[in-house]
C-alpha atoms as a PDB file:
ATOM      1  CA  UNK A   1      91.403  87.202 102.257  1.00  0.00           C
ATOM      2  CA  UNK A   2      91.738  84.386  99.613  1.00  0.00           C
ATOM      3  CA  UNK A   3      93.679  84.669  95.882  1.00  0.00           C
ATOM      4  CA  UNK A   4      91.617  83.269  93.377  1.00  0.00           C
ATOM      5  CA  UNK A   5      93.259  82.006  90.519  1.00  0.00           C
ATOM      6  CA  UNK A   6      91.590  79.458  88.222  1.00  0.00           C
ATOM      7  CA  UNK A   7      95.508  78.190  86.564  1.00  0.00           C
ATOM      8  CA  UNK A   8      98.285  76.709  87.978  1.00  0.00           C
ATOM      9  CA  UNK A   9     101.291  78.811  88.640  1.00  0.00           C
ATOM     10  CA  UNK A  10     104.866  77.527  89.403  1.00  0.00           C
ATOM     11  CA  UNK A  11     104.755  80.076  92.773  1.00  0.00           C
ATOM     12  CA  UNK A  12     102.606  77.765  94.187  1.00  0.00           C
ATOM     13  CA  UNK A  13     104.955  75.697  96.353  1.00  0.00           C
ATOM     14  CA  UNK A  14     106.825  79.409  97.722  1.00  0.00           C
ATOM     15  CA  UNK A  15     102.956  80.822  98.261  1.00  0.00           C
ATOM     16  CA  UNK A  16     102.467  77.599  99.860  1.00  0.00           C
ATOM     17  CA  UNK A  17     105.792  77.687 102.491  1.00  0.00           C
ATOM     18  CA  UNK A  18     104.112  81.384 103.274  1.00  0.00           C
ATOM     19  CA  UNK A  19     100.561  79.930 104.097  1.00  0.00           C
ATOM     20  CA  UNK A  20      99.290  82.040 101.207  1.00  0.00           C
ATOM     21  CA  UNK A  21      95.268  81.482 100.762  1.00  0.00           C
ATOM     22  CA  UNK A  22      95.167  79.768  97.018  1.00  0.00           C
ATOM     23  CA  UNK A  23      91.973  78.934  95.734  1.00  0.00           C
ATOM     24  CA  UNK A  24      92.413  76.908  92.026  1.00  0.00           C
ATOM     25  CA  UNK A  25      88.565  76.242  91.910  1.00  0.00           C
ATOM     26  CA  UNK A  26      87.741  78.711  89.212  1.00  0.00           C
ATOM     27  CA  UNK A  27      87.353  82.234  90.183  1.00  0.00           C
ATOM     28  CA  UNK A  28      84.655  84.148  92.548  1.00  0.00           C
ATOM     29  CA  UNK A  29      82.172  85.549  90.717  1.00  0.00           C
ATOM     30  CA  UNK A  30      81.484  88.878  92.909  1.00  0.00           C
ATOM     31  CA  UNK A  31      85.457  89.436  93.767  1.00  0.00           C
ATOM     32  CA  UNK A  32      87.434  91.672  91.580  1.00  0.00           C
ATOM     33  CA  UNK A  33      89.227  90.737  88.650  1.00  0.00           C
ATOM     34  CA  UNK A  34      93.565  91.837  88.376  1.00  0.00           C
ATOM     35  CA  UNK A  35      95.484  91.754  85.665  1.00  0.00           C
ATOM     36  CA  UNK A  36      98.940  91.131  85.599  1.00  0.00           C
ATOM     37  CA  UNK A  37     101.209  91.207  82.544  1.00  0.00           C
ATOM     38  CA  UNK A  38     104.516  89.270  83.975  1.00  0.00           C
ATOM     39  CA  UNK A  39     107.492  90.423  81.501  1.00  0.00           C
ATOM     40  CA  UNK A  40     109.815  89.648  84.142  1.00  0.00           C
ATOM     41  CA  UNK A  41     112.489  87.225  83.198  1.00  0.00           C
ATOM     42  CA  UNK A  42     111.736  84.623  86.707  1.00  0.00           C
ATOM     43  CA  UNK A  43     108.201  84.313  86.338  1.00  0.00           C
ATOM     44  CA  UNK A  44     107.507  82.383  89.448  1.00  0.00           C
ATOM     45  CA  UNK A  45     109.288  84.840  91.899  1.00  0.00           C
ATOM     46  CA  UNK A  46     107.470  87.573  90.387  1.00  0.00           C
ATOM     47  CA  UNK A  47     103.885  85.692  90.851  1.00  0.00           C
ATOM     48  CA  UNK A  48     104.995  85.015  94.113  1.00  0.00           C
ATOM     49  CA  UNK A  49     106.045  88.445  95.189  1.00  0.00           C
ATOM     50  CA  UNK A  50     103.019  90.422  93.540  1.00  0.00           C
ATOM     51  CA  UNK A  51     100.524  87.745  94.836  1.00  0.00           C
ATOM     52  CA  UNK A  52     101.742  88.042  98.642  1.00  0.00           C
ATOM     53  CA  UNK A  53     101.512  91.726  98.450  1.00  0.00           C
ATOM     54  CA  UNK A  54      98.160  91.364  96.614  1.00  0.00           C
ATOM     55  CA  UNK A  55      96.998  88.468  99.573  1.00  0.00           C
ATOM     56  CA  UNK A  56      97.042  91.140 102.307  1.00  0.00           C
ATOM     57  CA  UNK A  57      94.398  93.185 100.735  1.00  0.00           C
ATOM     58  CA  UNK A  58      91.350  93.773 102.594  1.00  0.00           C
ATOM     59  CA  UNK A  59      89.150  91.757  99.697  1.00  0.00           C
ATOM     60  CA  UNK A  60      89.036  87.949  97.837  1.00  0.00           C
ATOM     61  CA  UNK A  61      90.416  88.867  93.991  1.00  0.00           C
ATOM     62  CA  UNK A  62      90.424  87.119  91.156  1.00  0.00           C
ATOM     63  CA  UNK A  63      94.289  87.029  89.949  1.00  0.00           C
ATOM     64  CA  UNK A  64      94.779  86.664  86.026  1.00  0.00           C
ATOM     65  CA  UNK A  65      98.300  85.613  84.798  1.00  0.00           C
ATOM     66  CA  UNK A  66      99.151  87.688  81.089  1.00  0.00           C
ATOM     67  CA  UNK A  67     101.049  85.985  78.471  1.00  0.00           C
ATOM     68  CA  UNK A  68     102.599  88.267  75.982  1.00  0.00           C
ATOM     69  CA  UNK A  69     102.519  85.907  72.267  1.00  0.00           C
ATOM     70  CA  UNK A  70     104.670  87.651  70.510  1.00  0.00           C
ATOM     71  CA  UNK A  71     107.538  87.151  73.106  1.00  0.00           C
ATOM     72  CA  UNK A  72     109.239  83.440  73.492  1.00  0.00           C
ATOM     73  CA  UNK A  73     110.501  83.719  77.010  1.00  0.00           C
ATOM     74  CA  UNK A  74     114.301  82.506  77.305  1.00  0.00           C
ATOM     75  CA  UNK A  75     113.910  81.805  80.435  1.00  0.00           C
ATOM     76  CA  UNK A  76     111.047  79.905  81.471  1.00  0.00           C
ATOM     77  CA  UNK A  77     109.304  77.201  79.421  1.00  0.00           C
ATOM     78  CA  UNK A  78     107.239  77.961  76.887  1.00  0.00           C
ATOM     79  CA  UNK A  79     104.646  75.221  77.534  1.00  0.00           C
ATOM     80  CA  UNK A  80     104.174  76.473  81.013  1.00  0.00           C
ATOM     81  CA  UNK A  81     103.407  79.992  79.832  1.00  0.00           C
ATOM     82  CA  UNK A  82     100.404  79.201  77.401  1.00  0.00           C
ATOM     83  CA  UNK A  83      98.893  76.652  79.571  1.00  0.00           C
ATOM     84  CA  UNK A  84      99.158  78.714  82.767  1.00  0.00           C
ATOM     85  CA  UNK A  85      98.909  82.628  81.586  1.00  0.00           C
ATOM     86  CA  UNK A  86      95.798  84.418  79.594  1.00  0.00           C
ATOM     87  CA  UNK A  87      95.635  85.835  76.492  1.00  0.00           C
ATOM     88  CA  UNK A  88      94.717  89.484  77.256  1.00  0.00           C
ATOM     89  CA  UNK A  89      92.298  89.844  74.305  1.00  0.00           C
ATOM     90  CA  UNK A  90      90.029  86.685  76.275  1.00  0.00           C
ATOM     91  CA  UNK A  91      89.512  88.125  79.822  1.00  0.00           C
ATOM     92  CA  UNK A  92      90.132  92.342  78.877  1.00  0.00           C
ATOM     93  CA  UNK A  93      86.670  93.329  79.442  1.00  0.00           C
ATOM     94  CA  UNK A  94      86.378  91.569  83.049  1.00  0.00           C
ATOM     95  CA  UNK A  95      89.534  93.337  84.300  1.00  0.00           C
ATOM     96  CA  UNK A  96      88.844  95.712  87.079  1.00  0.00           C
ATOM     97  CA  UNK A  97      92.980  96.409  87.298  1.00  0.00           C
ATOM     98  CA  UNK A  98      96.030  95.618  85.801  1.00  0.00           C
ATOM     99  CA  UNK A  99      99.868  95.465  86.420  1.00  0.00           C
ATOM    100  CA  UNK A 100     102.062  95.733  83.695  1.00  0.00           C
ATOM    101  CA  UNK A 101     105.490  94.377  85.589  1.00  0.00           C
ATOM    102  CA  UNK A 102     109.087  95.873  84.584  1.00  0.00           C
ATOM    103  CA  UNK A 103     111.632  93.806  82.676  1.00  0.00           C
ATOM    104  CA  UNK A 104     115.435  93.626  82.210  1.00  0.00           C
ATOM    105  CA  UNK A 105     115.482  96.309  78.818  1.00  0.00           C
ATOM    106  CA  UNK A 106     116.118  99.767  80.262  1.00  0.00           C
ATOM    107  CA  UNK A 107     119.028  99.701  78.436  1.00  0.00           C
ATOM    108  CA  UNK A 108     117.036  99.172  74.898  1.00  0.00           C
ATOM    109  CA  UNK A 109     115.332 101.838  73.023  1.00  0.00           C
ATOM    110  CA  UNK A 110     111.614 101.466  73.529  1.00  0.00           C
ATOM    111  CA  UNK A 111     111.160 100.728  69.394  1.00  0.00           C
ATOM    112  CA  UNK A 112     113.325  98.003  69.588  1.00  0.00           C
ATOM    113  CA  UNK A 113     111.427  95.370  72.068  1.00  0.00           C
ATOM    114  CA  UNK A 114     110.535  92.755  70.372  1.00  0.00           C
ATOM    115  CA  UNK A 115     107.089  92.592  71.542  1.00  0.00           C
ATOM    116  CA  UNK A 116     106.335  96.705  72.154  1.00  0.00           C
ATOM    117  CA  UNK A 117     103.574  96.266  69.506  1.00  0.00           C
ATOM    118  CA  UNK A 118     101.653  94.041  71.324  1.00  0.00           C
ATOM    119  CA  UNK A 119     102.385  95.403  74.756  1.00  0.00           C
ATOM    120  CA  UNK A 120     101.464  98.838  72.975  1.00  0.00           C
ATOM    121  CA  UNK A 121      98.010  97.948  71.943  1.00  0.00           C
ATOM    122  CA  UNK A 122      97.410  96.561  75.952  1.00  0.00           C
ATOM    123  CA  UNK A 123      98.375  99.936  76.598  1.00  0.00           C
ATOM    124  CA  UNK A 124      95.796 102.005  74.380  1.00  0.00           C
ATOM    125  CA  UNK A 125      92.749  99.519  75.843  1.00  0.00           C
ATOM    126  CA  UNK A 126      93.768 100.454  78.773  1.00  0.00           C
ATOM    127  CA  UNK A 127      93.664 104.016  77.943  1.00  0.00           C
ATOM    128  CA  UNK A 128      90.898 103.811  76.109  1.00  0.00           C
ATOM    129  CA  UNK A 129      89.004 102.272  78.684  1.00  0.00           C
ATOM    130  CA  UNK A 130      89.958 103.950  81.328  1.00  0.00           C
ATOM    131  CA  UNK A 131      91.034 101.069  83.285  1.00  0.00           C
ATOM    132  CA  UNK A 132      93.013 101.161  86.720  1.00  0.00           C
ATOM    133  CA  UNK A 133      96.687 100.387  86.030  1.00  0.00           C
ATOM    134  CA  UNK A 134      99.622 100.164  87.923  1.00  0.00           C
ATOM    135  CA  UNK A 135     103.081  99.890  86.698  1.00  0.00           C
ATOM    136  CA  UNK A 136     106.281  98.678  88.094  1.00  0.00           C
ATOM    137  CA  UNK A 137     109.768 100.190  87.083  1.00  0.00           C
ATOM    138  CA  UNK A 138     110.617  99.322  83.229  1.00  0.00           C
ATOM    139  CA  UNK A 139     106.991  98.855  82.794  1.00  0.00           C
ATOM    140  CA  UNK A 140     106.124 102.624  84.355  1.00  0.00           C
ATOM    141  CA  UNK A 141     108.911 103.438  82.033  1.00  0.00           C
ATOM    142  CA  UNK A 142     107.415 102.063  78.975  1.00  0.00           C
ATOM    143  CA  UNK A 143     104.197 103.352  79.934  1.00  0.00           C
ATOM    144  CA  UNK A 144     104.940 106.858  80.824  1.00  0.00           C
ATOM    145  CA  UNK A 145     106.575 107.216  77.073  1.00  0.00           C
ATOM    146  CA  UNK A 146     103.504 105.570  75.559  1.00  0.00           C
ATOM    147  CA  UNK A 147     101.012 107.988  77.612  1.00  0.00           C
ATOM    148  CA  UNK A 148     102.865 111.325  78.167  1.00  0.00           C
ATOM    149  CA  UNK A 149     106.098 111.429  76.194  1.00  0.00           C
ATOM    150  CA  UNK A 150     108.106 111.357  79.356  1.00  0.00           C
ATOM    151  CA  UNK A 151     111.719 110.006  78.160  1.00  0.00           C
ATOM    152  CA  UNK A 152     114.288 107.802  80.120  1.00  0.00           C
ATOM    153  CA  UNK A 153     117.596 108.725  80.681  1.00  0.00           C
ATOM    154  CA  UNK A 154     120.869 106.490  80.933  1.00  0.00           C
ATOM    155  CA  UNK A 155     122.342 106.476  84.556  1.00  0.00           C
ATOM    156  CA  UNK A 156     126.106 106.621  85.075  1.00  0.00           C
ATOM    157  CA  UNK A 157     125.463 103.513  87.908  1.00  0.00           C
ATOM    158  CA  UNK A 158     122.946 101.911  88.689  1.00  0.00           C
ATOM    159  CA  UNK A 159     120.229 103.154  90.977  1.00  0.00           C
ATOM    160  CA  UNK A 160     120.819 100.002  93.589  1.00  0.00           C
ATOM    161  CA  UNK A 161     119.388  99.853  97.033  1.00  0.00           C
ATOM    162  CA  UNK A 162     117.118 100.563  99.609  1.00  0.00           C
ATOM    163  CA  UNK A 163     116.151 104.243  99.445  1.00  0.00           C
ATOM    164  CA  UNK A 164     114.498 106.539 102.127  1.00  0.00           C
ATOM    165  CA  UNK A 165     111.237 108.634 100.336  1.00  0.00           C
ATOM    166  CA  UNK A 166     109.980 112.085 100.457  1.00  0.00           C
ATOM    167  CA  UNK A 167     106.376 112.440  99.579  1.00  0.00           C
ATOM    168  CA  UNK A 168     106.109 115.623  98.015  1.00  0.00           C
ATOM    169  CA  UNK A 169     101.786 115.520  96.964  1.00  0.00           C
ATOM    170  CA  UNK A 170      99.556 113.397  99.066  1.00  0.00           C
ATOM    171  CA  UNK A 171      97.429 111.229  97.452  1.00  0.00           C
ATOM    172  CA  UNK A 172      95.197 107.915  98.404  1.00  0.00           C
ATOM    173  CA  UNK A 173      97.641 105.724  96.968  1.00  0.00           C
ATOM    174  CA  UNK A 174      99.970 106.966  99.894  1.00  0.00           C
ATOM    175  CA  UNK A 175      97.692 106.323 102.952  1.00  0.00           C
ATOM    176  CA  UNK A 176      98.857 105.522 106.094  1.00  0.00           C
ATOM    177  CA  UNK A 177     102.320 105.839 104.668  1.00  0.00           C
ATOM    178  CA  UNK A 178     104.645 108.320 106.049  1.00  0.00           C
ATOM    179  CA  UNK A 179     107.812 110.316 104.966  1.00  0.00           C
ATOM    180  CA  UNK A 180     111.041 108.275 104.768  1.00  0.00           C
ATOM    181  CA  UNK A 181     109.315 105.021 103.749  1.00  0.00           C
ATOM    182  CA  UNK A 182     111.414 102.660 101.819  1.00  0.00           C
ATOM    183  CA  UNK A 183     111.524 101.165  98.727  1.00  0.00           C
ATOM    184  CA  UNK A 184     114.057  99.105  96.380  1.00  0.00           C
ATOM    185  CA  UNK A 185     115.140 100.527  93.771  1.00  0.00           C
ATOM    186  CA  UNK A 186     117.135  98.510  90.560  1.00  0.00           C
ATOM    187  CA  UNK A 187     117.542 100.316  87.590  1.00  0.00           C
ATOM    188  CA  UNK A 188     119.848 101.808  84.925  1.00  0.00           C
ATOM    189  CA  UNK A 189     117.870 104.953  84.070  1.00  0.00           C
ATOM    190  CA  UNK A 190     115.609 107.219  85.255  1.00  0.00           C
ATOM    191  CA  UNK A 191     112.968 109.612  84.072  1.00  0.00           C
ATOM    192  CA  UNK A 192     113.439 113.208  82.155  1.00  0.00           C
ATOM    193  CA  UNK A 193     111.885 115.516  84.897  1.00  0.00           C
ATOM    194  CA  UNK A 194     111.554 118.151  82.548  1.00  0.00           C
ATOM    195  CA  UNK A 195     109.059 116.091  80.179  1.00  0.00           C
ATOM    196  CA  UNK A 196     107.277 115.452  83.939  1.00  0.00           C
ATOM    197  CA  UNK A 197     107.129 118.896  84.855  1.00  0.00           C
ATOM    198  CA  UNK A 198     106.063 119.759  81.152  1.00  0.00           C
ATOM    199  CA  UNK A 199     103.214 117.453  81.258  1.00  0.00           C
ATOM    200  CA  UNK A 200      99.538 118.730  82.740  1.00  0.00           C
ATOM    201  CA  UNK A 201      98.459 115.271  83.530  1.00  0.00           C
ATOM    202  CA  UNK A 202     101.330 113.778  85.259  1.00  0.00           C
ATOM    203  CA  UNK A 203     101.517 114.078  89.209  1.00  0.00           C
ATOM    204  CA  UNK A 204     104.651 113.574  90.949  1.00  0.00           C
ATOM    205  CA  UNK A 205     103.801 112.046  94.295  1.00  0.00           C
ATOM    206  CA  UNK A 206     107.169 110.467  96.020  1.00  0.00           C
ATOM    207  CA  UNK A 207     110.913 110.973  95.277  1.00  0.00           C
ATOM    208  CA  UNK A 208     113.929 109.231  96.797  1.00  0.00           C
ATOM    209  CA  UNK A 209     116.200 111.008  99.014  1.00  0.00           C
ATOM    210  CA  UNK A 210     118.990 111.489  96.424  1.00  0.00           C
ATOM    211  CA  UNK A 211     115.956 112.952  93.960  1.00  0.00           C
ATOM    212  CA  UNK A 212     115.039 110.136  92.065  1.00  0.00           C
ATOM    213  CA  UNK A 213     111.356 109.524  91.109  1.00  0.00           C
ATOM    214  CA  UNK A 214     109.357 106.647  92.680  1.00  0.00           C
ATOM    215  CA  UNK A 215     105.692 106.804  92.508  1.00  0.00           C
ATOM    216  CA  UNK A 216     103.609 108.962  89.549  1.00  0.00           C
ATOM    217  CA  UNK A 217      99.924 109.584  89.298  1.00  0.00           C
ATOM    218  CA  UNK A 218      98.557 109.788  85.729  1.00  0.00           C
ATOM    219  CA  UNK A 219      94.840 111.207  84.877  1.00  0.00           C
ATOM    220  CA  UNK A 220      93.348 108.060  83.659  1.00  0.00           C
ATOM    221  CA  UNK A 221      93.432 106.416  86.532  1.00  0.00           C
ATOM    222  CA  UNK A 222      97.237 105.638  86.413  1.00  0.00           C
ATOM    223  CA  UNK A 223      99.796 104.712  88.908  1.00  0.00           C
ATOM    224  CA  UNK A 224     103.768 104.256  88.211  1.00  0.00           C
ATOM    225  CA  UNK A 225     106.226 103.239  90.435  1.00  0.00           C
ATOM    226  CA  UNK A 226     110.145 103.106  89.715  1.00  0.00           C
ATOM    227  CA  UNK A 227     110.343 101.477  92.529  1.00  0.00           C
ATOM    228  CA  UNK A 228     110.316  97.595  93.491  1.00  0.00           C
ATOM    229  CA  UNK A 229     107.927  97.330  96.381  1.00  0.00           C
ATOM    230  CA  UNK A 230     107.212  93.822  96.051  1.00  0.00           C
ATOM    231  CA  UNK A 231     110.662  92.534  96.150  1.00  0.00           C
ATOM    232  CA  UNK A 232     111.325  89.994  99.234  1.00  0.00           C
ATOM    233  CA  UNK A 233     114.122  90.050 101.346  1.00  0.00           C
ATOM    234  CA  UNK A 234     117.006  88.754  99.189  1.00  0.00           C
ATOM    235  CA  UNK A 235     115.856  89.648  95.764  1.00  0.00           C
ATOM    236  CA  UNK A 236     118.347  92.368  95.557  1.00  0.00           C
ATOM    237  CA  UNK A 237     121.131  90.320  97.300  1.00  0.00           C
ATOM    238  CA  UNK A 238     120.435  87.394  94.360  1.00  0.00           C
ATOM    239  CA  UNK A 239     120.805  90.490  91.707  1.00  0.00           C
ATOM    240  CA  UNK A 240     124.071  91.575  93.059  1.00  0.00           C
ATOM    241  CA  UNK A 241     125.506  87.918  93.011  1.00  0.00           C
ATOM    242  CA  UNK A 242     124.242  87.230  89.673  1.00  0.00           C
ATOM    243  CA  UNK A 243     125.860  90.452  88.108  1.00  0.00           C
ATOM    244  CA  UNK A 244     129.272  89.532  90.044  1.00  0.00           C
ATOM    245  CA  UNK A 245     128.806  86.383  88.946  1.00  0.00           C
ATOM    246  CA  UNK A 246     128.092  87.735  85.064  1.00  0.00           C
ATOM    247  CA  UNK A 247     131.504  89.711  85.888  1.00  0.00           C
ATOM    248  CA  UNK A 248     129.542  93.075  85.517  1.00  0.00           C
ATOM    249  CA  UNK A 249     130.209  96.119  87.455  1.00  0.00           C
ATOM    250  CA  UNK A 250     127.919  96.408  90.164  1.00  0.00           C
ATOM    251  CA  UNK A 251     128.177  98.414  93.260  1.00  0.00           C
ATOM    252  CA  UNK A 252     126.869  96.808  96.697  1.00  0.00           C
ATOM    253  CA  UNK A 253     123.082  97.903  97.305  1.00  0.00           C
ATOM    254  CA  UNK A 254     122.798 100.897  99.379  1.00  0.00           C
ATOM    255  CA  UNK A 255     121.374 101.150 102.564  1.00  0.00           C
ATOM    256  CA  UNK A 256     120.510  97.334 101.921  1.00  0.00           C
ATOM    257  CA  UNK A 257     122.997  95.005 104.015  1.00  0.00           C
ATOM    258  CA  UNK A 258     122.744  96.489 107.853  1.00  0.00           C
ATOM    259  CA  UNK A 259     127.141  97.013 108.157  1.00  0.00           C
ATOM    260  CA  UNK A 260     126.569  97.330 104.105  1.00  0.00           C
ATOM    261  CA  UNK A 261     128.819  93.628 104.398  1.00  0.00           C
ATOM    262  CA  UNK A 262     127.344  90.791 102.068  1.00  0.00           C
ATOM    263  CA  UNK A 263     127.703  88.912 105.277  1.00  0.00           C
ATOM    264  CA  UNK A 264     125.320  91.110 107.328  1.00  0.00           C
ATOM    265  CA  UNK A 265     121.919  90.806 107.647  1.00  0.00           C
ATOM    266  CA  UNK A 266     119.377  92.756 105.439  1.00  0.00           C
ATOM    267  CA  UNK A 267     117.358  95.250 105.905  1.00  0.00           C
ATOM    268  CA  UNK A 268     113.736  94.321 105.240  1.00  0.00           C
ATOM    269  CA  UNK A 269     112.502  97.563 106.172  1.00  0.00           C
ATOM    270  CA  UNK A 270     109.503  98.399 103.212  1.00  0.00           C
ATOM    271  CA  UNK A 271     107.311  95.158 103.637  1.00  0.00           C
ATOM    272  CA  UNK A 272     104.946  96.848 105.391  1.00  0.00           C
ATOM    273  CA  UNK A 273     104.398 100.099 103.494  1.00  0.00           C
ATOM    274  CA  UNK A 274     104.348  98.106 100.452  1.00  0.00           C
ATOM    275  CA  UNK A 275     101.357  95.999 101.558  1.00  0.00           C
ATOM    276  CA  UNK A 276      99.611  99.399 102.499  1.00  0.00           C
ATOM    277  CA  UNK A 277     100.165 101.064  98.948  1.00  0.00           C
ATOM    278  CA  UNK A 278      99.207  98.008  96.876  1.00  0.00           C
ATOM    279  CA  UNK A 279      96.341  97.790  99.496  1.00  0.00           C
ATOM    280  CA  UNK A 280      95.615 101.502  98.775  1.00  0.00           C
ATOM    281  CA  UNK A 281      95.438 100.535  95.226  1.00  0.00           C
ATOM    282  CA  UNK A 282      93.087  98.374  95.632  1.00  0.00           C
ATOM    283  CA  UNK A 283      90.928 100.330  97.611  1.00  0.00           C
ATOM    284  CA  UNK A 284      90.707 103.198  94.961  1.00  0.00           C
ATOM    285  CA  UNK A 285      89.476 101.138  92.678  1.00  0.00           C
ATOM    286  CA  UNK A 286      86.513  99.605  95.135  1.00  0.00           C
ATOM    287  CA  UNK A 287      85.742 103.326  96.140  1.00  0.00           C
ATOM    288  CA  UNK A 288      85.733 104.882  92.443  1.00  0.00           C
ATOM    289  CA  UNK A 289      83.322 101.543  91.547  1.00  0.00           C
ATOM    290  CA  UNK A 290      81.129 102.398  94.413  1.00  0.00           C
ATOM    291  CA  UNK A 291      82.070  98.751  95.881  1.00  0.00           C
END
């Protein structure tokens, strides 16, 4: 299937080493349009990653690039972001789905983000609309607050590896995909489960192992996952080097490294399963349009 994306994207040249179909003509007028608010921190290796997973679909999509204005990114240039991402209010009403990514502030009270207005009122269109979302770790978090109440709590360590998953509800999201799939997991916090089991509208679908959430379903045509599916190989081998690096205290990733040695190979286990449940996404939304 081909990624249509009508801006240039600094993932281009890693999409490119992966023989990733790119099509920079403008986008195709009868393929669906996805939204995807980036508030990662490396903006190309999170285009890259979501676009790969997004590639093996069964259809051609129209990918759309979200800049949030009231956030200067320290990390990337500026210039980059407003020439290459969209300004939500311009292309809302053409999105068919969108993915709100997480970002690096579980350990900051919701209130205080700099940009939680703005990222709040993408939030209640989405609501309001009833639009087909999917949200990745802090942005699941931030969403599940906004939506249900549901609170985050403030681990002891860090929930850091590759964990084995029960599915506890079936659901269409979860195809295909079978008990003990994988998943990465990098976070500080996790959710309150009594706020989830207090709430009529929240579904909990799949839980690691050691009984931490991954994946949600909503009633508004919501999907959450704590999880990082879309994480290549060595993302979580950079993280652990950068915290060392930082001085931090960081345990190695579980169940990550095959001897759990730095020096072993990884295991790149969920690649598969993640392609089915973002292509399961997908699907839900073609089915509910009728498409």
């Amino acid at each position: 299937m081909t990624i249509y994306i009508s801006k240039k994207l600094q993932a281009i040249e890693i999409l490119k080493d992966e023989n990733i179909s790119i099509n920079f003509n403008g986008c195709k007028h009868v393929a669906k349009h996805i939204g995807i608010v980036n508030l990662m921190p490396k903006k190309s290796e999170t285009e890259a990653q979501i676009v790969k997973l997004l590639n093996n679909c069964d259809e051609d999509l129209n990918i759309h690039f979200i800049k949030i204005n009231t956030y200067k990114s320290e990390h990337e240039n500026y210039r980059y972001m407003q020439l290459n991402y969209e300004d939500f209010d311009e292309i809302k009403q053409k999105l068919d789905g969108i993915i709100i990514t997480g970002a690096p502030l579980e350990k900051i009270e919701f209130r205080d983000v700099s940009y939680i207005d703005e990222l709040n009122a993408i939030l209640d269109y989405i609501r309001k609309n009833k639009k087909y979302s999917l949200y990745i770790c802090w942005g699941a978090q931030v969403a599940l607050n906004h939506f249900y109440g549901v609170r985050k709590e403030l681990k002891e360590s860090k929930i850091f590896g590759v964990f084995r998953h029960k599915i506890i509800k079936r659901d269409d999201i979860l195809k295909d995909v079978y008990n003990s799939f994988k998943s990465p997991h990098s976070r500080y916090t996790s959710l309150n489960r009594q706020d989830i089991e207090n709430s009529n509208s929240l579904e909990l679908l799949a839980i690691t192992e050691e009984n931490e959430e991954h994946i949600l379903k909503g009633n508004f045509n919501d999907y959450y996952i704590l999880g990082h599916l879309e994480y290549d190989k060595d993302t979580l081998k950079k993280e652990y080097l950068r915290d060392l690096n930082k001085g931090l205290k960081i345990n190695i990733p579980k169940y990550y490294f095959k001897n759990n040695s730095i020096e072993s190979d990884i295991d790149f286990s969920w690649r598969e399963d993640a392609i089915k449940i973002y292509s399961n996404w997908i699907k839900i939304i073609s089915k509910d349009n009728g498409k």
